[in-house]
PDB file of N, CA and C in Angstrom:
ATOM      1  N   UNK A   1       0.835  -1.182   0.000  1.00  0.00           N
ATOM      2  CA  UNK A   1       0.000   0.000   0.000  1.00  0.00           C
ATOM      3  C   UNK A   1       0.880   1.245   0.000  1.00  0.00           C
ATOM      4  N   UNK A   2       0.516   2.204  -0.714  1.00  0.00           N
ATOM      5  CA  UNK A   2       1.195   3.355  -0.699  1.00  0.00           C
ATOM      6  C   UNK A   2       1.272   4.132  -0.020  1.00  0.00           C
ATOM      7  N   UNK A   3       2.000   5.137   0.839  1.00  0.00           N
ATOM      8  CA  UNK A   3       2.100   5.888   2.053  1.00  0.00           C
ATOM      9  C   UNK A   3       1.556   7.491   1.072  1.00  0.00           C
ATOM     10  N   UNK A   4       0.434   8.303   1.570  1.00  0.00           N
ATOM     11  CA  UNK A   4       0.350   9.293   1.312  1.00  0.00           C
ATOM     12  C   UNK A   4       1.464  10.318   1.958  1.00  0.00           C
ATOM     13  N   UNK A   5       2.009  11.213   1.057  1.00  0.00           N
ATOM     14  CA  UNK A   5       2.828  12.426   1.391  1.00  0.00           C
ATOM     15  C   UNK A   5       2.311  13.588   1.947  1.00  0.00           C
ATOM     16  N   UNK A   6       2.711  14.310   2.459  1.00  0.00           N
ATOM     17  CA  UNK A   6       1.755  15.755   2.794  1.00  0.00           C
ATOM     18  C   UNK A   6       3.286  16.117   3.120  1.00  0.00           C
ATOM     19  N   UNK A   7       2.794  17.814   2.464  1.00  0.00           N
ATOM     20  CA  UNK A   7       4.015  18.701   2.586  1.00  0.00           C
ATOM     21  C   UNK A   7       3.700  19.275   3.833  1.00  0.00           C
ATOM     22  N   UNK A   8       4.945  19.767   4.314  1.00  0.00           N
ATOM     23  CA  UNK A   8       4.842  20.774   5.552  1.00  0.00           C
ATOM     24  C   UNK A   8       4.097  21.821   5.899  1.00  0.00           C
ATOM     25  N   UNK A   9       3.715  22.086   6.539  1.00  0.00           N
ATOM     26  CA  UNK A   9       3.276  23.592   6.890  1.00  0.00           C
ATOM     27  C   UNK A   9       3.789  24.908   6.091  1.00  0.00           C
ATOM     28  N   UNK A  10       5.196  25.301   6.080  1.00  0.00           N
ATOM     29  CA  UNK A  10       5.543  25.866   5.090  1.00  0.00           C
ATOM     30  C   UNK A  10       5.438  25.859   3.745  1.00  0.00           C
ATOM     31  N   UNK A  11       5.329  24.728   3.449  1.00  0.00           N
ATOM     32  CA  UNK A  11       5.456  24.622   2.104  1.00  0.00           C
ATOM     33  C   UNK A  11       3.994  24.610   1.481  1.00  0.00           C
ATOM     34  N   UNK A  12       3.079  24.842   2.250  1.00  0.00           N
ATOM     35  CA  UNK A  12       1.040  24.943   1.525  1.00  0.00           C
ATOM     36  C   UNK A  12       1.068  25.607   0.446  1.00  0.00           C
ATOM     37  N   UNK A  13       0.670  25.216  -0.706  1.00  0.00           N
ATOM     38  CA  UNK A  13       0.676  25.811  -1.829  1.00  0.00           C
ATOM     39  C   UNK A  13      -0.842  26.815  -1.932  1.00  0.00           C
ATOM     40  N   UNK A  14      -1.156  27.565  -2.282  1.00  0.00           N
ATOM     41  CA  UNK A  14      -2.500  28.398  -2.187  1.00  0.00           C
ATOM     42  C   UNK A  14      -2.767  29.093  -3.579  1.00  0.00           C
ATOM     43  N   UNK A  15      -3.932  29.309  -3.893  1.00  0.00           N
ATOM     44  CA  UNK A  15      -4.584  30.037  -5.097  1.00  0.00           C
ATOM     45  C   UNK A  15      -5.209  31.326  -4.961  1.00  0.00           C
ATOM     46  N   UNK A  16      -4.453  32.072  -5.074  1.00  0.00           N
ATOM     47  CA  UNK A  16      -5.666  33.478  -4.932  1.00  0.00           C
ATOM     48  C   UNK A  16      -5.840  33.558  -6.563  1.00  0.00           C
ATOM     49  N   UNK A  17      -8.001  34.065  -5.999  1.00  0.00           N
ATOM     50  CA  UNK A  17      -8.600  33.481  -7.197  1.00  0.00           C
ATOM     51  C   UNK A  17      -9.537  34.689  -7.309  1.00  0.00           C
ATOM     52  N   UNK A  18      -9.411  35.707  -8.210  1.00  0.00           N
ATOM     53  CA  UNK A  18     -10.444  36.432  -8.302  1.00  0.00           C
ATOM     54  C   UNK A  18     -11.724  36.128  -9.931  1.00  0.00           C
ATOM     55  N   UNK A  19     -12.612  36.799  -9.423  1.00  0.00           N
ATOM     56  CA  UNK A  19     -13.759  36.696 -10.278  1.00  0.00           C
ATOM     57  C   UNK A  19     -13.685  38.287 -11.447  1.00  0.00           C
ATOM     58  N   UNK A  20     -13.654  37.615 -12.495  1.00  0.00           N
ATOM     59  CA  UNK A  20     -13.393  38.608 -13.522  1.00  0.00           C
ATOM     60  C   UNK A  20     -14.832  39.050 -14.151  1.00  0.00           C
ATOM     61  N   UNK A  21     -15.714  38.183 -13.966  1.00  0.00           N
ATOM     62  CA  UNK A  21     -17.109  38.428 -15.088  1.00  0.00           C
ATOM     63  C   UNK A  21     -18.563  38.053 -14.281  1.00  0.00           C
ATOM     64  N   UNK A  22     -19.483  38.812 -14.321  1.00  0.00           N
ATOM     65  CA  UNK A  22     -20.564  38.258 -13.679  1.00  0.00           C
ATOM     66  C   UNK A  22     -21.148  37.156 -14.167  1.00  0.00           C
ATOM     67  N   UNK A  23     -22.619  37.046 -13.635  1.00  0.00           N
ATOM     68  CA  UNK A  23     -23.042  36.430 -13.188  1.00  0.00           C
ATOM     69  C   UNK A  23     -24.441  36.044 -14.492  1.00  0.00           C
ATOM     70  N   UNK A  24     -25.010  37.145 -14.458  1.00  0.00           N
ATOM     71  CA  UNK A  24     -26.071  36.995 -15.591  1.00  0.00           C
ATOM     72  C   UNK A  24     -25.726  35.743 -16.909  1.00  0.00           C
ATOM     73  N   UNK A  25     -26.948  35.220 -16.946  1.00  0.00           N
ATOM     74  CA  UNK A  25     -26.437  34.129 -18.532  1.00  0.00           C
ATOM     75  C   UNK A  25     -25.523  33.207 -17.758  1.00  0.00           C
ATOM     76  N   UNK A  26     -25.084  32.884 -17.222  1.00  0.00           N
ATOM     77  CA  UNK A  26     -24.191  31.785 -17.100  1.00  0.00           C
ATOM     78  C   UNK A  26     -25.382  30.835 -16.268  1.00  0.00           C
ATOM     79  N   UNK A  27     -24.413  29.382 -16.775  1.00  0.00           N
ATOM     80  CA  UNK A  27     -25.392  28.450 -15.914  1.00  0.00           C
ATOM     81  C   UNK A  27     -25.907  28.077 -14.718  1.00  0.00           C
ATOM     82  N   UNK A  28     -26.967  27.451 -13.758  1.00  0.00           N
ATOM     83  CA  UNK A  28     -26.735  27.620 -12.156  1.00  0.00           C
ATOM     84  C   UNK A  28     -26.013  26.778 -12.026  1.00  0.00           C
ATOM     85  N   UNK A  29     -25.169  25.772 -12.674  1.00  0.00           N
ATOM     86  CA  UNK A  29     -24.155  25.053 -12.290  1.00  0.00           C
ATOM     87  C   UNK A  29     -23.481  26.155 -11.766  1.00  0.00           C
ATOM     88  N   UNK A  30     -22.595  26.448 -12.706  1.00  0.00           N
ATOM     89  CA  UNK A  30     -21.735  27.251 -12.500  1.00  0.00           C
ATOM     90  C   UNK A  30     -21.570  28.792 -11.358  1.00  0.00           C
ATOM     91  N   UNK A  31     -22.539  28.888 -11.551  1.00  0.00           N
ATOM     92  CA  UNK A  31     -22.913  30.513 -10.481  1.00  0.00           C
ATOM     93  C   UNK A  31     -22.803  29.291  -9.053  1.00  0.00           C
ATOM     94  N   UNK A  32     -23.460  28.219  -9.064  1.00  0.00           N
ATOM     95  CA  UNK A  32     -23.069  27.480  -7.713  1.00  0.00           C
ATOM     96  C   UNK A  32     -21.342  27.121  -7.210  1.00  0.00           C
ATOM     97  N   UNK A  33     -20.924  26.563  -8.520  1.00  0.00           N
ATOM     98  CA  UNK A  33     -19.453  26.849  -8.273  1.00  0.00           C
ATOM     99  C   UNK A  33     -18.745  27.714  -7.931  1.00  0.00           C
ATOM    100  N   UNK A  34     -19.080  28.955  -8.498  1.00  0.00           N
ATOM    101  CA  UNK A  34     -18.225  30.360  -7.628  1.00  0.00           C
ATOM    102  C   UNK A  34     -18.434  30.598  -6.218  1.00  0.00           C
ATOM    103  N   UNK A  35     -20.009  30.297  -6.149  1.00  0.00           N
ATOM    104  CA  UNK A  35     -20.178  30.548  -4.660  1.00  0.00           C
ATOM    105  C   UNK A  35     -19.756  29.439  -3.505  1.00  0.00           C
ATOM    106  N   UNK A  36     -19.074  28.340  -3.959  1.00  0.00           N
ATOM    107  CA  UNK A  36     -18.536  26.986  -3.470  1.00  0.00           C
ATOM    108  C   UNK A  36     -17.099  27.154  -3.146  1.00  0.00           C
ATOM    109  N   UNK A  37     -16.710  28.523  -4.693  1.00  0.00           N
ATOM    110  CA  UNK A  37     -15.232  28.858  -4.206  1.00  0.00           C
ATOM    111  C   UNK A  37     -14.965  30.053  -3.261  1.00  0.00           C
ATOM    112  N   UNK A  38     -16.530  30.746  -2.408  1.00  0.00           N
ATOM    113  CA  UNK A  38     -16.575  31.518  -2.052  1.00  0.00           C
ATOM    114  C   UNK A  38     -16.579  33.057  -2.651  1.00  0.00           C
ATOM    115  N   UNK A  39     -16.625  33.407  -3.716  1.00  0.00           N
ATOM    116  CA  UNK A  39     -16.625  34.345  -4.927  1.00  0.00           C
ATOM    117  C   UNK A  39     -18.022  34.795  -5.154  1.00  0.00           C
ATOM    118  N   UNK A  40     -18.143  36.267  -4.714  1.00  0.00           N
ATOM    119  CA  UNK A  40     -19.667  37.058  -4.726  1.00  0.00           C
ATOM    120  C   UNK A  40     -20.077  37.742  -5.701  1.00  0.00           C
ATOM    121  N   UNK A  41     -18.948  38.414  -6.092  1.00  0.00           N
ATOM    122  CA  UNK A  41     -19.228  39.565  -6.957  1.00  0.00           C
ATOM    123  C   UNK A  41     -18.365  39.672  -8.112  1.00  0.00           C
ATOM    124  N   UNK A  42     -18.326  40.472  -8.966  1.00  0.00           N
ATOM    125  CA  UNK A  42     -16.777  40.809 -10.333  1.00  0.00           C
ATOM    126  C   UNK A  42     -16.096  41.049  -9.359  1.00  0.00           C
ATOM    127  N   UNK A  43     -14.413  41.073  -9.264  1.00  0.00           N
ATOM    128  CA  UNK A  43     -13.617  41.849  -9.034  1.00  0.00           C
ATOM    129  C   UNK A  43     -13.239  40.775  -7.091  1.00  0.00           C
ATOM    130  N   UNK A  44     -14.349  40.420  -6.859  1.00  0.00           N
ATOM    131  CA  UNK A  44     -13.919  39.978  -5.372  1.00  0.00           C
ATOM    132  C   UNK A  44     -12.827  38.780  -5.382  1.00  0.00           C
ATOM    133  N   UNK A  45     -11.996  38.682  -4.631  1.00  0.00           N
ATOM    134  CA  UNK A  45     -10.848  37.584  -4.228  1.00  0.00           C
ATOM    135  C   UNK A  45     -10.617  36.944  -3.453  1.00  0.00           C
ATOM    136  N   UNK A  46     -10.274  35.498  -3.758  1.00  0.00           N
ATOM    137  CA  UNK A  46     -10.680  34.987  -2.372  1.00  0.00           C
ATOM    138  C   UNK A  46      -8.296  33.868  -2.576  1.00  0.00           C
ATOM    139  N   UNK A  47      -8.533  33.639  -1.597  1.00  0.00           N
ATOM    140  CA  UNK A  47      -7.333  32.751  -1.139  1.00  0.00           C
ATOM    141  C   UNK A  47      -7.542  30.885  -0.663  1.00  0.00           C
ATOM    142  N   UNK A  48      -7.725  30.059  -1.592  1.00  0.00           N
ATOM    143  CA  UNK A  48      -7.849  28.818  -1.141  1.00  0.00           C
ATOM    144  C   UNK A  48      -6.319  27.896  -1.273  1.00  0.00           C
ATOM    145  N   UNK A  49      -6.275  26.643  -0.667  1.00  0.00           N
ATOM    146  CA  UNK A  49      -5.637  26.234  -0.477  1.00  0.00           C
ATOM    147  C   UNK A  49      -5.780  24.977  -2.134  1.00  0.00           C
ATOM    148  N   UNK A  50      -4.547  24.605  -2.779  1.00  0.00           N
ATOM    149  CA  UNK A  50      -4.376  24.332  -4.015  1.00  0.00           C
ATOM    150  C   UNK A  50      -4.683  22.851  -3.697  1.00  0.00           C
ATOM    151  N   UNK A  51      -5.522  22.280  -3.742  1.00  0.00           N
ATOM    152  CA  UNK A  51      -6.481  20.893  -3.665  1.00  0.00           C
ATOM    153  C   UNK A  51      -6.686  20.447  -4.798  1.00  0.00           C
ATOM    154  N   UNK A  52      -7.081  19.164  -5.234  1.00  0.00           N
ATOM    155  CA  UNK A  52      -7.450  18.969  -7.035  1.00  0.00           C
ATOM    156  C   UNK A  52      -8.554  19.035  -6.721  1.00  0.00           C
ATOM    157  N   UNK A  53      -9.795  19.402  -5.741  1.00  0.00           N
ATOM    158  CA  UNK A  53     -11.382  19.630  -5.605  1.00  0.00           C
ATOM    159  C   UNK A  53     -11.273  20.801  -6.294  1.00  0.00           C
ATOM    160  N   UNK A  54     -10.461  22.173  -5.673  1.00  0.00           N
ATOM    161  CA  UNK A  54     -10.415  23.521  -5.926  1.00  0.00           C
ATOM    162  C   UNK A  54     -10.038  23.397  -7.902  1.00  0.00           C
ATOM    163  N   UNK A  55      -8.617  23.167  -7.749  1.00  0.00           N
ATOM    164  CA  UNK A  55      -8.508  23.077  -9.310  1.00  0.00           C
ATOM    165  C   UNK A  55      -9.700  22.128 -10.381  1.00  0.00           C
ATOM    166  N   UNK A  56     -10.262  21.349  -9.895  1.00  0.00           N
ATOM    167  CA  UNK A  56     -11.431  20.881 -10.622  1.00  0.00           C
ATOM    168  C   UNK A  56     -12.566  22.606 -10.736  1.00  0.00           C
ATOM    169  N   UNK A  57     -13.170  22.908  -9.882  1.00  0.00           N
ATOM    170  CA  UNK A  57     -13.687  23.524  -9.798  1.00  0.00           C
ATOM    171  C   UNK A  57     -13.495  24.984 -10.689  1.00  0.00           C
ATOM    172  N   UNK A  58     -12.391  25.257 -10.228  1.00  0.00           N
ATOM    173  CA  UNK A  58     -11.740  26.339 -11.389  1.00  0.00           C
ATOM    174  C   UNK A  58     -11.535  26.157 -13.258  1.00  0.00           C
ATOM    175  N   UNK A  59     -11.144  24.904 -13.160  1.00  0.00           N
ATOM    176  CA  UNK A  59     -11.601  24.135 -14.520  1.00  0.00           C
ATOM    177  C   UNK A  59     -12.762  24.858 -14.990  1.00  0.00           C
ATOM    178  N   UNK A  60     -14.153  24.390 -14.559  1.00  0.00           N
ATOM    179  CA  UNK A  60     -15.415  24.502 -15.012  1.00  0.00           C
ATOM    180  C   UNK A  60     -15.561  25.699 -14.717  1.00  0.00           C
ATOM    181  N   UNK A  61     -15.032  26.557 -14.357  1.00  0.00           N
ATOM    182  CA  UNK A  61     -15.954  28.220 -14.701  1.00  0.00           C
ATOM    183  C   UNK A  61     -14.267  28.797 -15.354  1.00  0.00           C
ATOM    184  N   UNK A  62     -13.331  28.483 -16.014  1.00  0.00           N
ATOM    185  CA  UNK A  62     -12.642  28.997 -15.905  1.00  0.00           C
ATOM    186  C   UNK A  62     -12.539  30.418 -16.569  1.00  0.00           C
ATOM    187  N   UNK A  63     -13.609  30.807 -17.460  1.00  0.00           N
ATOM    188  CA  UNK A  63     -14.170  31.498 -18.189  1.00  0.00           C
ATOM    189  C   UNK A  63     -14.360  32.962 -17.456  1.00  0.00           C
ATOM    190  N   UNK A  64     -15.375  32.334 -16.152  1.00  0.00           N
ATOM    191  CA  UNK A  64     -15.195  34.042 -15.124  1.00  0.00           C
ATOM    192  C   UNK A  64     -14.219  33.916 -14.118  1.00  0.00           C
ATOM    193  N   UNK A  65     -13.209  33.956 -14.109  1.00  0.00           N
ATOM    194  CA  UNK A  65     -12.108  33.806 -13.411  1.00  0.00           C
ATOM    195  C   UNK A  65     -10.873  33.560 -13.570  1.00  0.00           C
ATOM    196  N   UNK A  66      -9.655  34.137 -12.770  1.00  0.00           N
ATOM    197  CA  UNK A  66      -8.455  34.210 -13.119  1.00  0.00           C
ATOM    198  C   UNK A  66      -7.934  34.090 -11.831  1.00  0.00           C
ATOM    199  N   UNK A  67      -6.303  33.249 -12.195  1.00  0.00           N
ATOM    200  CA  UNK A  67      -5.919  32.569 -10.439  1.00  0.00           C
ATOM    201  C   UNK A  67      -4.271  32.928 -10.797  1.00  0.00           C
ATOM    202  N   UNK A  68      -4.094  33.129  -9.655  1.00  0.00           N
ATOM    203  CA  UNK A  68      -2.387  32.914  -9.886  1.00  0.00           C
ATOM    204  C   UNK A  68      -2.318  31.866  -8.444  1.00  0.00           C
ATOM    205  N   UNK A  69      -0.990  30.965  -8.780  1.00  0.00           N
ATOM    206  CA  UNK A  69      -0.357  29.960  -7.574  1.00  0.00           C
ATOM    207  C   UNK A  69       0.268  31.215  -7.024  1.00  0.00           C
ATOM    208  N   UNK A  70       0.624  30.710  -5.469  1.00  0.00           N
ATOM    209  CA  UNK A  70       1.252  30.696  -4.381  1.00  0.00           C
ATOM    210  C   UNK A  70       1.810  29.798  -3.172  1.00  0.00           C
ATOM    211  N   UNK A  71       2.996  29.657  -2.794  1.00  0.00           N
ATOM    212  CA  UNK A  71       3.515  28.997  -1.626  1.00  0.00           C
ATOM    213  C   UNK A  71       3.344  29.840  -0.592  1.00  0.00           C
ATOM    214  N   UNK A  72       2.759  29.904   0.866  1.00  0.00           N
ATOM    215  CA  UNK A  72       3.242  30.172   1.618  1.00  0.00           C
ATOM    216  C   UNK A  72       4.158  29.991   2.795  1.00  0.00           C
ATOM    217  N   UNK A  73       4.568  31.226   3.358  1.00  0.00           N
ATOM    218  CA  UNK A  73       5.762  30.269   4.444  1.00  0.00           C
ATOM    219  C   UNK A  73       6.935  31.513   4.384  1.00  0.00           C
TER     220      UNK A  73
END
């Protein structure tokens, strides 16, 4: 069986993720996804931790939204 890894405390990789485009016309899938990534409005930003749930999620709206990586530490 394989031993899962986990990086240190220092080393947490994170996404700050802001919302570039509203809301109108888009699907309620999707308007549910922003609000899953915590994202309210155009322009608001949020800071999550770099998970493949989060990057799935960003996938499917990637359209209203823009992310840059980060390490903190």
């Amino acid at each position: 069986m394989a031993t899962k890894t986990t990086k240190s405390d220092d080393e947490t990789r994170t996404l700050r993720i802001r919302q570039v485009r509203g809301t109108p016309g888009v699907r309620r899938e999707h308007r549910e996804v922003l609000r899953g990534l915590g994202l309210r409005r155009p322009n608001h930003e949020v800071v999550r931790q770099d998970t493949p749930a989060v990057r799935g999620m960003l996938r499917k709206v990637a359209y209203l939204v823009e992310f840059t990586e980060s390490s903190e530490g």
